[in-house]
Protein backbone atom coordinates (compact mmCIF):
# COMPACT_ATOMS: atom_id res chain seq x y z
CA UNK A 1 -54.87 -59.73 -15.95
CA UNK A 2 -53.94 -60.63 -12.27
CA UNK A 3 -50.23 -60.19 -13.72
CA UNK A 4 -50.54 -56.35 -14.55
CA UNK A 5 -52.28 -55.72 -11.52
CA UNK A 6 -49.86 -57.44 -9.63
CA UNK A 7 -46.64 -55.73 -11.68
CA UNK A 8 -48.47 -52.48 -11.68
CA UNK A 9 -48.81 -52.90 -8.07
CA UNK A 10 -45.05 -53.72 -7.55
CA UNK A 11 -44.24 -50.77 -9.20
CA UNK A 12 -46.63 -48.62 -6.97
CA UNK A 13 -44.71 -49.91 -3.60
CA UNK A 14 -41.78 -49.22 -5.52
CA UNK A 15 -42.33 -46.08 -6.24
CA UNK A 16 -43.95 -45.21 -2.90
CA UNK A 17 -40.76 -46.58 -1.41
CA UNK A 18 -38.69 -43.97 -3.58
CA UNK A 19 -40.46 -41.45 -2.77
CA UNK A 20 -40.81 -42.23 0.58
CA UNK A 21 -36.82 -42.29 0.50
CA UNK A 22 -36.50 -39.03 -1.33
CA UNK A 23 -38.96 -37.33 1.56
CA UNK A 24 -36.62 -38.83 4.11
CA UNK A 25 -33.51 -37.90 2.39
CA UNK A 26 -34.58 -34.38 1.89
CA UNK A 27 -35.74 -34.85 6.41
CA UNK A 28 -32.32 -35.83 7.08
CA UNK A 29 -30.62 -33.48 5.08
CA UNK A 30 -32.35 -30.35 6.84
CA UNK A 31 -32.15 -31.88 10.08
CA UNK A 32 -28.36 -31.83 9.31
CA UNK A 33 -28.34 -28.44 7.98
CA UNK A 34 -30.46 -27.41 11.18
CA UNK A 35 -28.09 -29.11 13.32
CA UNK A 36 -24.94 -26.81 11.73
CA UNK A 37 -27.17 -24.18 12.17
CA UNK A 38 -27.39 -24.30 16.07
CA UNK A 39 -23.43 -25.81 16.26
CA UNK A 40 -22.68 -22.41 14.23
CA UNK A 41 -25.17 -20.30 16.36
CA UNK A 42 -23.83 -22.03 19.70
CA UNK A 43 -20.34 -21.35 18.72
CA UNK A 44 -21.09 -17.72 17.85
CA UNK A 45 -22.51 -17.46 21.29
CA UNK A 46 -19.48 -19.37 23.17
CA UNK A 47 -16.88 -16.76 21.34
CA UNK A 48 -19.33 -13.88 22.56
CA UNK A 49 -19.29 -15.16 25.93
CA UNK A 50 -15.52 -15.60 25.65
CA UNK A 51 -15.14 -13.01 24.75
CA UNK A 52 -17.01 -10.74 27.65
CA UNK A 53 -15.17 -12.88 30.24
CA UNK A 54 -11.85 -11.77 28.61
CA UNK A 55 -13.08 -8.18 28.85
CA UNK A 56 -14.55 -8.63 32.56
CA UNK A 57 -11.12 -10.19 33.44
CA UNK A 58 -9.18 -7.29 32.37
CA UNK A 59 -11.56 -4.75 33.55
CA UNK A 60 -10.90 -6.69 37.04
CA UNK A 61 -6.87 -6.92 36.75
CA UNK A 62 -7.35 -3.31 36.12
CA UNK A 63 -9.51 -2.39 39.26
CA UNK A 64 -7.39 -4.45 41.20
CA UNK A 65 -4.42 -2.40 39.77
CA UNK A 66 -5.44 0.87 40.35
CA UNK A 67 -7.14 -0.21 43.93
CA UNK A 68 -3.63 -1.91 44.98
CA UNK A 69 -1.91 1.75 43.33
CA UNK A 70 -4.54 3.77 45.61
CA UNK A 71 -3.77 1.71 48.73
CA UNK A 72 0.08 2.20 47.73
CA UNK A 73 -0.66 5.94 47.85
CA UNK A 74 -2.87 5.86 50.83
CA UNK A 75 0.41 4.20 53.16
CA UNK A 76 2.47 6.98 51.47
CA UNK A 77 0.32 9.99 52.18
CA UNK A 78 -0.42 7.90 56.02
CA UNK A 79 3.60 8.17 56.89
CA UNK A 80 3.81 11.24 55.24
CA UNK A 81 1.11 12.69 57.81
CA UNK A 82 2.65 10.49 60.37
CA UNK A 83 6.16 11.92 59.72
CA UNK A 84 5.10 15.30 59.95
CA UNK A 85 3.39 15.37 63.00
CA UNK A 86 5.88 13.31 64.85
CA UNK A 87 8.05 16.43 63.70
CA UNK A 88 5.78 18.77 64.66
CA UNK A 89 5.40 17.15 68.02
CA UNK A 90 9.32 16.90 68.50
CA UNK A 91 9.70 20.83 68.09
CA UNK A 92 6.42 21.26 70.32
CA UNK A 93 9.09 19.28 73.12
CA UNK A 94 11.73 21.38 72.33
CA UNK A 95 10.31 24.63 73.05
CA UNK A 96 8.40 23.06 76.10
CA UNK A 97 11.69 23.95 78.49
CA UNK A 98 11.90 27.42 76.56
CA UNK A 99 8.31 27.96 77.45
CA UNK A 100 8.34 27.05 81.04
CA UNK A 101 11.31 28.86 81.67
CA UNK A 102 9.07 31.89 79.95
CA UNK A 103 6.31 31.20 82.34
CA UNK A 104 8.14 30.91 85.26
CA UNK A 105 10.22 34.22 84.63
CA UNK A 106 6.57 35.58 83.60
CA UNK A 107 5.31 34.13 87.34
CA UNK A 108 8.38 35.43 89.09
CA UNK A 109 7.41 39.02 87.89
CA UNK A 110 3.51 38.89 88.40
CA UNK A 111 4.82 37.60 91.96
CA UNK A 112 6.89 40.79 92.04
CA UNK A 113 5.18 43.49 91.17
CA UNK A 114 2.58 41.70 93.83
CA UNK A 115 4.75 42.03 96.07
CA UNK A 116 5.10 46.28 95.25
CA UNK A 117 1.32 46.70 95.17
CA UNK A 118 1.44 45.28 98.61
């Protein structure tokens, strides 16, 4: 009698202990599968990220572009300007002797027809 019991006891451990395998098995296997779950969900997210720094970048090398083209423009249109009033002021000089000579014929008259009133 104590022989069964102690076989059929065996066989319980051993059986516990398979199953108890099995159950771990089956942990370790979803584990795993969890784990490629959040390495595929991590790498999904790194590309994303990736991928919005790529688009940042060239929305920056574009700003930077068109700021450097504006500031291009902006020293064009300044000597532009710059050119045309240093012409402006040159002809201004030129007539200056033109125009004194008017207003000192112009003075020489007032100071003549002063000197008929009187």
């Amino acid at each position: 009698s104590s022989g069964i019991n102690a076989e059929y006891g065996q066989r319980e451990v051993v059986e516990s202990f398979s199953e108890r395998e099995s159950r771990l098995l089956e942990e370790c296997r979803t584990v795993e599968r969890k784990m490629k779950n959040m390495k595929s969900e991590q790498e999904k997210e790194t590309k994303k990220a990736e991928k919005r720094i790529t688009e940042a970048r060239a929305k920056l090398a574009a700003f930077l572009k068109g700021s450097k083209e504006l500031q291009n423009k902006m020293k064009e249109l300044e000597l532009e300007v710059t050119d045309s009033l240093l012409r402006e002021v040159q002809d201004l000089r030129a007539q200056l002797p033109e125009r004194e000579a008017a207003i000192v014929t112009a003075q020489g008259k007032v100071s003549t027809a002063q000197d008929r009133v009187c």
